[in-house]
N, C-alpha and C. Protein backbone atom coordinates (compact mmCIF):
# COMPACT_ATOMS: atom_id res chain seq x y z
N UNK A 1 137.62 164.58 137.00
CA UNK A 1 138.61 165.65 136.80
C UNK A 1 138.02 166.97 137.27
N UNK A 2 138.97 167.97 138.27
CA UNK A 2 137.69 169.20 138.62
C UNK A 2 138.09 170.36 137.26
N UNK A 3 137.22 170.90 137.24
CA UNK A 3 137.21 172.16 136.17
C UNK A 3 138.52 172.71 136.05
N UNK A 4 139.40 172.92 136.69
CA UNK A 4 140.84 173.36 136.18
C UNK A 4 141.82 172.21 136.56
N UNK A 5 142.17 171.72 135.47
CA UNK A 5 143.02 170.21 135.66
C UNK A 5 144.26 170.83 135.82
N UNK A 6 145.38 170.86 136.46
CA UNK A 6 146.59 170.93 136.83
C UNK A 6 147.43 171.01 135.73
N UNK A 7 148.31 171.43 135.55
CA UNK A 7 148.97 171.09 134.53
C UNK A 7 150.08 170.01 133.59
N UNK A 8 149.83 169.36 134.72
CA UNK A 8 150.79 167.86 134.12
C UNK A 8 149.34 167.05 133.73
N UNK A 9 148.46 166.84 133.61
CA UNK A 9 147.40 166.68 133.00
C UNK A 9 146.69 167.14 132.06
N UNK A 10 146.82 168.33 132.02
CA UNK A 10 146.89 169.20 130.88
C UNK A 10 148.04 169.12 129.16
N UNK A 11 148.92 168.46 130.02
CA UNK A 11 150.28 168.47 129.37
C UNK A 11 150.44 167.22 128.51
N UNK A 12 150.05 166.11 129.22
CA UNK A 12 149.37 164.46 128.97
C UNK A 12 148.95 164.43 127.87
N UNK A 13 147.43 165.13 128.41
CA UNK A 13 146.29 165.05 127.32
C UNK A 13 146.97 165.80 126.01
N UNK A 14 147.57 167.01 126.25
CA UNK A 14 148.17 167.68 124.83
C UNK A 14 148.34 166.32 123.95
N UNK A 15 150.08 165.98 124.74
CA UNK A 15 150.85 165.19 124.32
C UNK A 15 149.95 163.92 123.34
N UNK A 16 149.19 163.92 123.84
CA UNK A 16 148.52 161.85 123.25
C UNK A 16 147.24 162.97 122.11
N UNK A 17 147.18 163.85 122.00
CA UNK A 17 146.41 164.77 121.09
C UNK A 17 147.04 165.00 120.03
N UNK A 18 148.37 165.32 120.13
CA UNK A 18 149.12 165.28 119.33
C UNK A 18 149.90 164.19 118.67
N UNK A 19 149.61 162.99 119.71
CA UNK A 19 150.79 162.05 119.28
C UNK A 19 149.83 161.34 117.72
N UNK A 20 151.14 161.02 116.84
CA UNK A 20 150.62 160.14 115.52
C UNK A 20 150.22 158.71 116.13
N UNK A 21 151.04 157.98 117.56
CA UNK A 21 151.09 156.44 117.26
C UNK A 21 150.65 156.80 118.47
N UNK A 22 150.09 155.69 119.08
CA UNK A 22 149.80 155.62 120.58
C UNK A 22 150.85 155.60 121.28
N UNK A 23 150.57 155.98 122.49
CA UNK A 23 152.34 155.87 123.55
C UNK A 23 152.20 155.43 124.78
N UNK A 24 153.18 154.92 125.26
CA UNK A 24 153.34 154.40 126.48
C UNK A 24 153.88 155.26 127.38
N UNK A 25 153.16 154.64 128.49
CA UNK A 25 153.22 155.64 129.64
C UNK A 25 154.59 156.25 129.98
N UNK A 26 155.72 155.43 129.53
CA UNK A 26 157.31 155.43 129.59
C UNK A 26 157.64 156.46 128.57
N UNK A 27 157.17 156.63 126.89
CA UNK A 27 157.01 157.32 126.09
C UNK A 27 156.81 158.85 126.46
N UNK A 28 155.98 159.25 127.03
CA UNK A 28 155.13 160.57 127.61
C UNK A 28 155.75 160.87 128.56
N UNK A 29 155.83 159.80 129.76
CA UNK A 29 156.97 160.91 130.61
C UNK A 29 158.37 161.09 130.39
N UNK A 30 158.61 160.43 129.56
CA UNK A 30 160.56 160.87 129.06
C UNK A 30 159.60 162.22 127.92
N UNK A 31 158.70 162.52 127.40
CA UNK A 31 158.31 163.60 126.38
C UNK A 31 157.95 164.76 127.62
N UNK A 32 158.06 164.34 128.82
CA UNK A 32 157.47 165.51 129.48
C UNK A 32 158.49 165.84 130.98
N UNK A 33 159.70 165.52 130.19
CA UNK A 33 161.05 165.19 131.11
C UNK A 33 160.87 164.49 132.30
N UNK A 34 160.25 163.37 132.48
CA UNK A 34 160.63 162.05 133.16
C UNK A 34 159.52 162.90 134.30
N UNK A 35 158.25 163.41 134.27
CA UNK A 35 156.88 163.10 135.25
C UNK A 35 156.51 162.02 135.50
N UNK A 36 155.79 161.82 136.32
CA UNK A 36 155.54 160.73 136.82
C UNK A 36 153.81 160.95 136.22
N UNK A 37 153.47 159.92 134.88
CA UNK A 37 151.83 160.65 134.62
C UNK A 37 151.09 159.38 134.64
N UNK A 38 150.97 158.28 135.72
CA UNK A 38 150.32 157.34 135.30
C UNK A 38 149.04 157.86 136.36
N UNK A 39 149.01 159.04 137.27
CA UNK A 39 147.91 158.98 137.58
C UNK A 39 147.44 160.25 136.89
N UNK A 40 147.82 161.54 135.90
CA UNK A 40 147.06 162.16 134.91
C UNK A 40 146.72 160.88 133.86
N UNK A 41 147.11 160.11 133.59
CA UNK A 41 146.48 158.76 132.61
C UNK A 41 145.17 158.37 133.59
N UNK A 42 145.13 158.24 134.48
CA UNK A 42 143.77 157.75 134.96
C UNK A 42 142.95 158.79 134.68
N UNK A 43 143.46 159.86 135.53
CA UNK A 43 142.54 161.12 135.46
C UNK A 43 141.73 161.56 134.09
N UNK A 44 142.82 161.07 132.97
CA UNK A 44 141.84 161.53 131.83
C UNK A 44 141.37 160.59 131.37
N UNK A 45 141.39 159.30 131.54
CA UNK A 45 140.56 158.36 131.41
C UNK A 45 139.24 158.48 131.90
N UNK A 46 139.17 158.71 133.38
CA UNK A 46 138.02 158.84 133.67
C UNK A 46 136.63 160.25 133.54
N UNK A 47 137.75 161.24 133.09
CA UNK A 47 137.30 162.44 132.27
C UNK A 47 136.12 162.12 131.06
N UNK A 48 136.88 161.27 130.44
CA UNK A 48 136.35 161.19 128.89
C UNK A 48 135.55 159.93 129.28
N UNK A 49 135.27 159.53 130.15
CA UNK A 49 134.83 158.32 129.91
C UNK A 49 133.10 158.19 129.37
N UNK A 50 132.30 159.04 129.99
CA UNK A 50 131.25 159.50 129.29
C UNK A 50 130.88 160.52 128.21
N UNK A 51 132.14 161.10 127.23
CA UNK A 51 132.36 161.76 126.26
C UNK A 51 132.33 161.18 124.96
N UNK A 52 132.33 161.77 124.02
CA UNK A 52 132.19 161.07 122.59
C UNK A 52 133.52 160.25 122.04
N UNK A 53 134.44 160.70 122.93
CA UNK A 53 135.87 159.84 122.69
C UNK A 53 136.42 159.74 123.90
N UNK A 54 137.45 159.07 124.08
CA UNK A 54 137.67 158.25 125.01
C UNK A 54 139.69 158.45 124.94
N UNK A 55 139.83 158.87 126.61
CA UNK A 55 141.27 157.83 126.46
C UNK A 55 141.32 156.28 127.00
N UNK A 56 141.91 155.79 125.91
CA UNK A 56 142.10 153.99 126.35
C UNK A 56 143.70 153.63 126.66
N UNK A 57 143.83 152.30 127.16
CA UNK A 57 144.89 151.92 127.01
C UNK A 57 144.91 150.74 126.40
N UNK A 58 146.02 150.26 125.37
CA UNK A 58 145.53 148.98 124.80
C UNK A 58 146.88 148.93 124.66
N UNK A 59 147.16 146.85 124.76
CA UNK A 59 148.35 146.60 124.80
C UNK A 59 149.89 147.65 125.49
N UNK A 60 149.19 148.23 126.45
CA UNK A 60 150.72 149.00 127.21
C UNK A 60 150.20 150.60 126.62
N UNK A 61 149.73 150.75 125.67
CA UNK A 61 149.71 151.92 124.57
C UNK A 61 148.39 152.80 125.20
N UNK A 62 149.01 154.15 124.98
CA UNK A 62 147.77 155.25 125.22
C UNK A 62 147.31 156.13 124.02
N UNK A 63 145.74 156.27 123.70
CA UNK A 63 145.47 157.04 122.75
C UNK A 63 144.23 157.64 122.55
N UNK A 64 143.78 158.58 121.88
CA UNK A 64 142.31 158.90 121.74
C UNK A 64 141.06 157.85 121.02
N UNK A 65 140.32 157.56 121.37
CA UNK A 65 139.46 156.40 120.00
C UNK A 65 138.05 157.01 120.31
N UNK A 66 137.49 157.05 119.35
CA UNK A 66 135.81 157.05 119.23
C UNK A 66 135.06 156.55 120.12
N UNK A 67 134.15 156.99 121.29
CA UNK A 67 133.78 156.13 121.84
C UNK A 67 133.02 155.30 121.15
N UNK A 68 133.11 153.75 121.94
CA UNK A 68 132.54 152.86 121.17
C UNK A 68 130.74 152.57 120.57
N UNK A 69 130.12 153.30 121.07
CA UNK A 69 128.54 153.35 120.83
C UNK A 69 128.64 154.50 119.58
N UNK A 70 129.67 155.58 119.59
CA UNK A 70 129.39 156.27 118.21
C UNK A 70 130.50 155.82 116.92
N UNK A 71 130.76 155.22 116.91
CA UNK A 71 131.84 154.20 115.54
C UNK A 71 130.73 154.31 114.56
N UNK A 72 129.72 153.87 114.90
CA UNK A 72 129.14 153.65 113.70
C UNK A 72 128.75 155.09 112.82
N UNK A 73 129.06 156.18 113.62
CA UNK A 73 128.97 157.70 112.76
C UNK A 73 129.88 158.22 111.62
N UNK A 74 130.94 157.29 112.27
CA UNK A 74 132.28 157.80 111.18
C UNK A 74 132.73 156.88 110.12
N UNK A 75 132.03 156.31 110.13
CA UNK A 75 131.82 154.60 109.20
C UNK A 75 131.77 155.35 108.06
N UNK A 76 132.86 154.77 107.05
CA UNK A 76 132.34 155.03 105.58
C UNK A 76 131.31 154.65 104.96
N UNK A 77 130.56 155.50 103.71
CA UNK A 77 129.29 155.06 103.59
C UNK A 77 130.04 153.52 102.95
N UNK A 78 131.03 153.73 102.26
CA UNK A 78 131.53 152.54 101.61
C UNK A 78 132.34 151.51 102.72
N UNK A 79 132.21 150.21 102.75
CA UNK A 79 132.70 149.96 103.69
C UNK A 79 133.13 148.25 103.35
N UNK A 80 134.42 148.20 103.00
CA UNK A 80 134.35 146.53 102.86
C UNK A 80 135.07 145.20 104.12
N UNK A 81 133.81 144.49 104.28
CA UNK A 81 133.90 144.00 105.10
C UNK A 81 134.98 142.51 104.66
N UNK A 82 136.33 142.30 105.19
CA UNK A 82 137.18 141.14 105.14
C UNK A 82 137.08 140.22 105.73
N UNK A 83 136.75 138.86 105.44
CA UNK A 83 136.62 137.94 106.47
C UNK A 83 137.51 136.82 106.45
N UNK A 84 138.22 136.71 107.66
CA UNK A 84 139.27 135.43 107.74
C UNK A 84 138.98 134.34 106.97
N UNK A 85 139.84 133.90 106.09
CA UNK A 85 139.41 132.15 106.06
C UNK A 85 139.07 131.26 107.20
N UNK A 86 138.63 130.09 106.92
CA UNK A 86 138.64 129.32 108.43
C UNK A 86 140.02 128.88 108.56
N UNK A 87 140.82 128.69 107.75
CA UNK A 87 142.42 128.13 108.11
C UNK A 87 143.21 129.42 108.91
N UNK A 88 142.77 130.65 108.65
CA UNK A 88 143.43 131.92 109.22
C UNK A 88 142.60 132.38 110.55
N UNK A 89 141.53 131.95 110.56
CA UNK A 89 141.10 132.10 111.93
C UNK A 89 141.44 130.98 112.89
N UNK A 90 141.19 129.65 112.54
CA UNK A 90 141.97 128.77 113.27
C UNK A 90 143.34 129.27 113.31
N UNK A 91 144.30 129.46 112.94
CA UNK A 91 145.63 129.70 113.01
C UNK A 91 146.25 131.06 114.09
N UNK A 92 145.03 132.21 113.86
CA UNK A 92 145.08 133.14 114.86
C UNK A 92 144.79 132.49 116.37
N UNK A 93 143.28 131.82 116.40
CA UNK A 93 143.59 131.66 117.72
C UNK A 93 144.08 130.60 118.65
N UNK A 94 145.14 129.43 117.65
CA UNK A 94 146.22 128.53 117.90
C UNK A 94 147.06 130.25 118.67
N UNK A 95 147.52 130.75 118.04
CA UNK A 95 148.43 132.11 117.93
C UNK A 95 148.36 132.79 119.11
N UNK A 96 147.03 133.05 119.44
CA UNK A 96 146.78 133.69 120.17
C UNK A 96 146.83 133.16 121.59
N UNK A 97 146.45 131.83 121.84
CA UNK A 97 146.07 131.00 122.95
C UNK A 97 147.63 130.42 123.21
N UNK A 98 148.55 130.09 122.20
CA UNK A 98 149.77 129.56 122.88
C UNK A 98 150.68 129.74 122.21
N UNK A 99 150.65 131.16 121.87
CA UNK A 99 151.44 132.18 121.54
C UNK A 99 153.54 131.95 122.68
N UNK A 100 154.62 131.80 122.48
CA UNK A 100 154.63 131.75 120.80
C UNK A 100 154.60 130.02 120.41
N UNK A 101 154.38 130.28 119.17
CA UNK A 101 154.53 128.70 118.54
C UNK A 101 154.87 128.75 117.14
N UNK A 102 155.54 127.32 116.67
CA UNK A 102 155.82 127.36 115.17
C UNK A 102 155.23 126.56 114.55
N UNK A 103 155.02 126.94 113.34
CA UNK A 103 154.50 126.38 112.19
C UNK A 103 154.13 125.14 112.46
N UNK A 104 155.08 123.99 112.67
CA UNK A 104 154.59 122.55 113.14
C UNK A 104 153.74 122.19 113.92
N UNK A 105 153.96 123.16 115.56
CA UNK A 105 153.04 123.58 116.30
C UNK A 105 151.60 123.37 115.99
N UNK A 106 151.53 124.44 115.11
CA UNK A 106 150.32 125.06 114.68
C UNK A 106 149.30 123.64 114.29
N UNK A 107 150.11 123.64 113.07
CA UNK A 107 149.89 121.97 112.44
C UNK A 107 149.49 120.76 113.06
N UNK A 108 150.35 120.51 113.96
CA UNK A 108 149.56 119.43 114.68
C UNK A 108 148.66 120.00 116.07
N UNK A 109 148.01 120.93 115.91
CA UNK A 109 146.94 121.20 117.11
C UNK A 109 145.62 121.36 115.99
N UNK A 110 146.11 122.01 114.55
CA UNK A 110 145.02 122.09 113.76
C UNK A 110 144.66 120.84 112.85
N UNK A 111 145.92 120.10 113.41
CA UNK A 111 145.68 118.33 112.57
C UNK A 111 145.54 118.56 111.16
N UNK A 112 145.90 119.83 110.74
CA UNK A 112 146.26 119.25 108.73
C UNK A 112 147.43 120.68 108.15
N UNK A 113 148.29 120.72 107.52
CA UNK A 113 148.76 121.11 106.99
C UNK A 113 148.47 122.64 106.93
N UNK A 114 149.75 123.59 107.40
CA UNK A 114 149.24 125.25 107.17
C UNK A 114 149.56 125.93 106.24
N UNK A 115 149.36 125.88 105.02
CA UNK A 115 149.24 126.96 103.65
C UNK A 115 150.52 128.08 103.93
N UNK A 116 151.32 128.77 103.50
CA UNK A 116 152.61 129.29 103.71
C UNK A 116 151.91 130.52 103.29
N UNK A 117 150.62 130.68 102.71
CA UNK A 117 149.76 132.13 102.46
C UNK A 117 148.90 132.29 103.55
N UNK A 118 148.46 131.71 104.40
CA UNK A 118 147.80 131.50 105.76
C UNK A 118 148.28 132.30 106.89
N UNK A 119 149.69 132.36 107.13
CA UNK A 119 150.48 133.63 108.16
C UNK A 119 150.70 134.23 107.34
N UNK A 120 151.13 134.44 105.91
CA UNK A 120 151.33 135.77 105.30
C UNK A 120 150.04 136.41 105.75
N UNK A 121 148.90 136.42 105.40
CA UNK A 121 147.56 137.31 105.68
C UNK A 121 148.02 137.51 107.22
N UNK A 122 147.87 136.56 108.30
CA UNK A 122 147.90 137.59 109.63
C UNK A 122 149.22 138.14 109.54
N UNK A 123 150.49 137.98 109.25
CA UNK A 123 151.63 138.88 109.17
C UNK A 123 151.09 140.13 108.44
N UNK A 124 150.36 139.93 107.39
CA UNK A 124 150.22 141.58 106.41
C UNK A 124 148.98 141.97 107.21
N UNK A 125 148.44 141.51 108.05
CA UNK A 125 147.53 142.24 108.50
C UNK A 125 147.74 143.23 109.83
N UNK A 126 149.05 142.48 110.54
CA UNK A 126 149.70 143.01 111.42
C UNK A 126 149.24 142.28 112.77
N UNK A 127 148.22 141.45 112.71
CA UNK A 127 148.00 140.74 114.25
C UNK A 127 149.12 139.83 114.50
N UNK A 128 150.06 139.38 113.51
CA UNK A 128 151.08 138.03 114.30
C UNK A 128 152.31 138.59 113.52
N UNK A 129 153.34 138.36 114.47
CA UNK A 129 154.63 138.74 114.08
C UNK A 129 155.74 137.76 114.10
N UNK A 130 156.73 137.65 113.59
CA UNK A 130 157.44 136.46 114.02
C UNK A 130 158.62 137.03 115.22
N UNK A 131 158.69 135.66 116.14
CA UNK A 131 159.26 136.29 117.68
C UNK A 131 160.70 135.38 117.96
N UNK A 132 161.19 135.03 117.01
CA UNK A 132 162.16 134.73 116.87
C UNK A 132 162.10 133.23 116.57
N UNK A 133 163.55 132.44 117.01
CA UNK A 133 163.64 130.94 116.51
C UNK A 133 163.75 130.07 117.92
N UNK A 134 163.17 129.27 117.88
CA UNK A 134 163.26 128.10 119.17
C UNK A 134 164.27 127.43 119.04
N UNK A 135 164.77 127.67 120.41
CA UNK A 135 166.37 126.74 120.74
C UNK A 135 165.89 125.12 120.35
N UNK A 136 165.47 124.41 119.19
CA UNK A 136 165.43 123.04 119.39
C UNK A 136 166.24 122.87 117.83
N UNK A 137 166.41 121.50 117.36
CA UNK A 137 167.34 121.23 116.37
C UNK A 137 166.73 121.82 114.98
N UNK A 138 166.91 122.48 114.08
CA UNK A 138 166.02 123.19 113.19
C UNK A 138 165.96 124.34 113.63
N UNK A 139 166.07 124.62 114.55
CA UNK A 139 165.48 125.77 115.22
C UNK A 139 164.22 126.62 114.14
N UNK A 140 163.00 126.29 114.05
CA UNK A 140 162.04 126.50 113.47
C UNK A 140 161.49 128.09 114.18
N UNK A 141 160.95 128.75 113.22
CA UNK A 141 160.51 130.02 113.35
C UNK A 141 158.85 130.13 114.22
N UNK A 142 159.30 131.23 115.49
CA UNK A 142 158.06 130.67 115.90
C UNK A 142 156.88 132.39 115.81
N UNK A 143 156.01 132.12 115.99
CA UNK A 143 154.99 133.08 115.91
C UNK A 143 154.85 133.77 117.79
N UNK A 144 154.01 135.18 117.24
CA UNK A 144 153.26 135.39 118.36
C UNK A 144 152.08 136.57 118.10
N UNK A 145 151.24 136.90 118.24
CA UNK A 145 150.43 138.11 118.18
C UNK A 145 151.31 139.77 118.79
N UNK A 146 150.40 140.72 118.10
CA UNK A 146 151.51 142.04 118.34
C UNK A 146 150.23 142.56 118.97
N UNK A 147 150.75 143.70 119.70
CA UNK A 147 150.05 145.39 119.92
C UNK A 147 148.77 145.55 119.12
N UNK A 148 149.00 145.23 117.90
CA UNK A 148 147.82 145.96 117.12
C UNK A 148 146.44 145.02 117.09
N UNK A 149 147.24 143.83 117.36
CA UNK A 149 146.10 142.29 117.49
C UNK A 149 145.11 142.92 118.49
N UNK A 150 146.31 142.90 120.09
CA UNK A 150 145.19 143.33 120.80
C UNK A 150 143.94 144.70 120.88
N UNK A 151 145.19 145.43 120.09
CA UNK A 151 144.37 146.81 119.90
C UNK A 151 142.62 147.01 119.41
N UNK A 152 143.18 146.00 118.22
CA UNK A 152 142.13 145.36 117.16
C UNK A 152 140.36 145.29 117.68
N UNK A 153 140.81 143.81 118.71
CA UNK A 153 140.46 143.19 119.49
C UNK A 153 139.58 143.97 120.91
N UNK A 154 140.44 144.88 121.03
CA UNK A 154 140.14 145.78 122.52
C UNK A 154 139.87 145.19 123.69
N UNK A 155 141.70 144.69 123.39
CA UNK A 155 141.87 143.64 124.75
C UNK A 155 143.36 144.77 125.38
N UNK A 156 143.43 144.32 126.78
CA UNK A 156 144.51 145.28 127.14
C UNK A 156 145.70 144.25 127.23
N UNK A 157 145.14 143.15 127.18
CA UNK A 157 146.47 142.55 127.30
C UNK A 157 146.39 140.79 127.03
N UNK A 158 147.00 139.71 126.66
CA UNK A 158 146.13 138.34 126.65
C UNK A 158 145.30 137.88 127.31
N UNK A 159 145.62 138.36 128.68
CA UNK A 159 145.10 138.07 129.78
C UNK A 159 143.40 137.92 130.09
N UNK A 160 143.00 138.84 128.56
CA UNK A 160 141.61 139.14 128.54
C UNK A 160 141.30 138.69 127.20
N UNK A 161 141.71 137.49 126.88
CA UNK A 161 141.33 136.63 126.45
C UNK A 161 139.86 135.32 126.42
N UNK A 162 139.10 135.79 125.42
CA UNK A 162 137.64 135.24 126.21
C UNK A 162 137.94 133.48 126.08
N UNK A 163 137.47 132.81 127.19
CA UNK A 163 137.01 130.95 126.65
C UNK A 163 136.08 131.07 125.57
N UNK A 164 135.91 129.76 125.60
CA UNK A 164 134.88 128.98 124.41
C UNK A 164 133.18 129.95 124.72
N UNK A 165 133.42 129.14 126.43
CA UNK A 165 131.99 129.63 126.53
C UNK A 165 131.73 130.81 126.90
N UNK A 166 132.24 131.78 126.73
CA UNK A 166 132.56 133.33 127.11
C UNK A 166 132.05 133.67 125.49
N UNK A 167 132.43 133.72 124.69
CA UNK A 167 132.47 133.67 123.45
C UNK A 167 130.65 133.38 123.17
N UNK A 168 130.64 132.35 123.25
CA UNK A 168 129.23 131.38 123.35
C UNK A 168 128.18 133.02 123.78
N UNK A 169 128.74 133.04 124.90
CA UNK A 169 127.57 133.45 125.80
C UNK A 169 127.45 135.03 124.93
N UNK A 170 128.22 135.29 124.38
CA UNK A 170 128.04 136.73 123.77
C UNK A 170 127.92 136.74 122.52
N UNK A 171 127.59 135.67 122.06
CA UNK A 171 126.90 135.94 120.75
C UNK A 171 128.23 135.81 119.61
N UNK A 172 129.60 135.24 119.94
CA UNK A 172 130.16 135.84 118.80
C UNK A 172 131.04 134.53 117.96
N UNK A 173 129.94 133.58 118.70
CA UNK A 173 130.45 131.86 117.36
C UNK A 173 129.26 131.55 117.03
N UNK A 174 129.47 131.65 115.75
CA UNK A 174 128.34 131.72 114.58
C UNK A 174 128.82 130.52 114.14
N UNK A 175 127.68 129.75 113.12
CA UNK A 175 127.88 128.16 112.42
C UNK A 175 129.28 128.69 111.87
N UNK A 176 129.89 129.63 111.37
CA UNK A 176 130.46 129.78 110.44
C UNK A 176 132.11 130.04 111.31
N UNK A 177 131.94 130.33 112.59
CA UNK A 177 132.80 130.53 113.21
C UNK A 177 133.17 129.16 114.12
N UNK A 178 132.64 127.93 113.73
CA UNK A 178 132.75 126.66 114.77
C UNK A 178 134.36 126.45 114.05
N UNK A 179 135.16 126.99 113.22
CA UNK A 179 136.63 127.09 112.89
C UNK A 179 137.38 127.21 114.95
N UNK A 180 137.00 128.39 114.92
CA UNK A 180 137.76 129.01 115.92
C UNK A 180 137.16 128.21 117.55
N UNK A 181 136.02 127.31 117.35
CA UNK A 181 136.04 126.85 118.61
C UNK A 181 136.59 125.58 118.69
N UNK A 182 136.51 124.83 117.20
CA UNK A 182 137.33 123.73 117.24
C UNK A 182 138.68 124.01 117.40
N UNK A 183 139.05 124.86 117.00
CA UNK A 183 141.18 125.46 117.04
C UNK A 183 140.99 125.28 118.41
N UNK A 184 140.54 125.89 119.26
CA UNK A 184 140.62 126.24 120.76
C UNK A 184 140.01 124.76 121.18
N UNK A 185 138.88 123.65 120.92
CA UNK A 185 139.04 122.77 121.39
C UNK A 185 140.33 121.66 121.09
N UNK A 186 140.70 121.77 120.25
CA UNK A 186 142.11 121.09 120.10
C UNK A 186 143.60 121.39 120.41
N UNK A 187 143.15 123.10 120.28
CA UNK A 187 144.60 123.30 121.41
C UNK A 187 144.44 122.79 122.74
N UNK A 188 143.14 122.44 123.73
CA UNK A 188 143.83 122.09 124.83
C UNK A 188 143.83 120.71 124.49
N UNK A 189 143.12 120.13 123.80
CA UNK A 189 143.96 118.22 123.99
C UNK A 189 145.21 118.17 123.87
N UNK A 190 145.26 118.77 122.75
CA UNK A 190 147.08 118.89 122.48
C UNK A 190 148.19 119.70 123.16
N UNK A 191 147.58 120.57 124.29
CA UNK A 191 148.46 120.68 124.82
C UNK A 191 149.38 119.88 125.77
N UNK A 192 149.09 118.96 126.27
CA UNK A 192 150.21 117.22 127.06
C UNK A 192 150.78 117.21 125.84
N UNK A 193 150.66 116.81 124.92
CA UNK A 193 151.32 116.37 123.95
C UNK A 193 152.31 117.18 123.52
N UNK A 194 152.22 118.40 122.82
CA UNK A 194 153.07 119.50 122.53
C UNK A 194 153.87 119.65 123.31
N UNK A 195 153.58 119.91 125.11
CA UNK A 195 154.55 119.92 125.84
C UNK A 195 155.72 118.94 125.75
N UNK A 196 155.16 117.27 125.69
CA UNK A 196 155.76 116.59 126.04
C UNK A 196 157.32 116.45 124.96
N UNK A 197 156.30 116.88 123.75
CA UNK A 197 157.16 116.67 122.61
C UNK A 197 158.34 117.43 122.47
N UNK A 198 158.05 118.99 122.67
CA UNK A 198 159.17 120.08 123.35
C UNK A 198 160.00 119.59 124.04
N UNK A 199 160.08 119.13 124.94
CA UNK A 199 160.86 118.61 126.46
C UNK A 199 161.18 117.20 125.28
N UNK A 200 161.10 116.37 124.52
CA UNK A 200 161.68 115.11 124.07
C UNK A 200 162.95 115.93 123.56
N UNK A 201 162.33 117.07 122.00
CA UNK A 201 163.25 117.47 121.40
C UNK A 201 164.34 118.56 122.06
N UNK A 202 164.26 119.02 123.67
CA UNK A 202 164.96 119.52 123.83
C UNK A 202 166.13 118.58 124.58
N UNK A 203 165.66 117.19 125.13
CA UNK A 203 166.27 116.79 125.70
C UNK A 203 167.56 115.89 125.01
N UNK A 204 166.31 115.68 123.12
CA UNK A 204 167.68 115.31 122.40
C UNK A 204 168.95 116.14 122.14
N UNK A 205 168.39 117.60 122.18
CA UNK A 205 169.30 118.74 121.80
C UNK A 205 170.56 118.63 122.41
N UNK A 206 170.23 118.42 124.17
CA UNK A 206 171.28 118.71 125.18
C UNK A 206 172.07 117.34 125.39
N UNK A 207 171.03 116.30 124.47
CA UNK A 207 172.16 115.08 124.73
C UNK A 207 172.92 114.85 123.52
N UNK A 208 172.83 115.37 122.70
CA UNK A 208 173.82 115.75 121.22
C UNK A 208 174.75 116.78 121.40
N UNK A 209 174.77 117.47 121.95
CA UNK A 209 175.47 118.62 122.95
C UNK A 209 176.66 118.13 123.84
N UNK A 210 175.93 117.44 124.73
CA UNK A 210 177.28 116.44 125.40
C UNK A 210 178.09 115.45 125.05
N UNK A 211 177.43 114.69 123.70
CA UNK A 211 177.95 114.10 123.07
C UNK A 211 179.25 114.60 122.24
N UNK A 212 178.53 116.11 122.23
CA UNK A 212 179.88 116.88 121.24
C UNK A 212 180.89 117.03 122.14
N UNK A 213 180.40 117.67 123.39
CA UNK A 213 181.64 117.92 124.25
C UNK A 213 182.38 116.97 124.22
N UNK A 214 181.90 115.44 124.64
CA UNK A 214 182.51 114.31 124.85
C UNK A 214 183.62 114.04 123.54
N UNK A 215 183.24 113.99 122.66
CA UNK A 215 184.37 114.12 121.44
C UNK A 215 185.26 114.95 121.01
């Protein structure tokens, strides 16, 4: 950025200084009568980027955050640390990896039964939301991860989603975390299967369907 930033950059940075929630780039320029600011969004990205805070973008969303090497300054001295069950971490990253899905879903990739207090915690925590109902008979309620998951996470989008051995290689499956690599080794066996099963029950759907017409 050179020493006198322009003023639609100027105007940006106000804006996301001021803003309470993070905003989207669509957000800011209807707040700054329809500019075009996705390249003052770079610009102050790359401003702050060696500064004590940072602009990021996460999940679509723009905002100020701590840079990440000083977090640990603003840390309460008190600080309680929450840790997933293994049924809620398996269940996130069923969630996360084949997002959306329902309950049954879930169930048979995690091969036992999902506790009805198990998505309450990621629903009250705000990483999984429910994304409506699947066109099949029941039409069963299906899941998906939100904004704040990825935010969480400090992913910009699923897409940056780590593998098994990505994970591995950075240190972050512990004995205690082999929950979340078995979820992820059993979502892909089960994925032929899940598919196939989808495509059975949709195909009964549409042939109960014609059957109605027919009568």
């Amino acid at each position: 950025m050179s020493e006198r930033p322009d003023d639609l950059v100027r105007a940006v940075e106000a804006t996301l200084f001021a803003a309470e929630m993070p905003m989207t780039a669509e957000a800011i320029s209807t707040h700054l009568g329809g500019a075009d600011v996705k390249a003052a969004l770079r610009e102050l990205a790359a401003h702050y980027e060696e500064r004590g805070i940072a602009v990021v973008e996460r999940a679509g969303r723009w905002h100020f955050q701590t840079a990440a090497d000083l977090a640990h300054l603003l840390r309460r001295e008190r600080e309680e640390t929450r840790r997933l069950s293994r049924a809620a971490t398996e269940t996130l990253a069923i969630v996360a990896y084949h997002e959306p899905v329902s309950r049954a879903e879930i169930e048979a990739i995690r091969g036992v039964q999902t506790a009805k207090g198990t998505l309450d915690v990621l629903l009250e925590a705000g990483w999984v939301r429910v994304a409506g109902r699947r066109e099949v008979p029941g039409r069963p309620v299906i899941y998906a991860t939100t904004p704040e998951f990825l935010a969480h996470f400090g992913l910009s989008s699923r897409k940056d989603l780590p593998g098994i051995d990505e994970l591995k290689a950075a240190g972050l499956l512990d004995p205690v975390d082999d929950a979340l690599e078995a979820a992820l080794t059993r979502s892909e066996e089960a994925a032929a299967e899940e598919k196939e099963t989808r495509q059975a029950d949709e195909n009964w759907s549409d042939g109960l369907a014609s059957e109605d017409e027919s009568a």
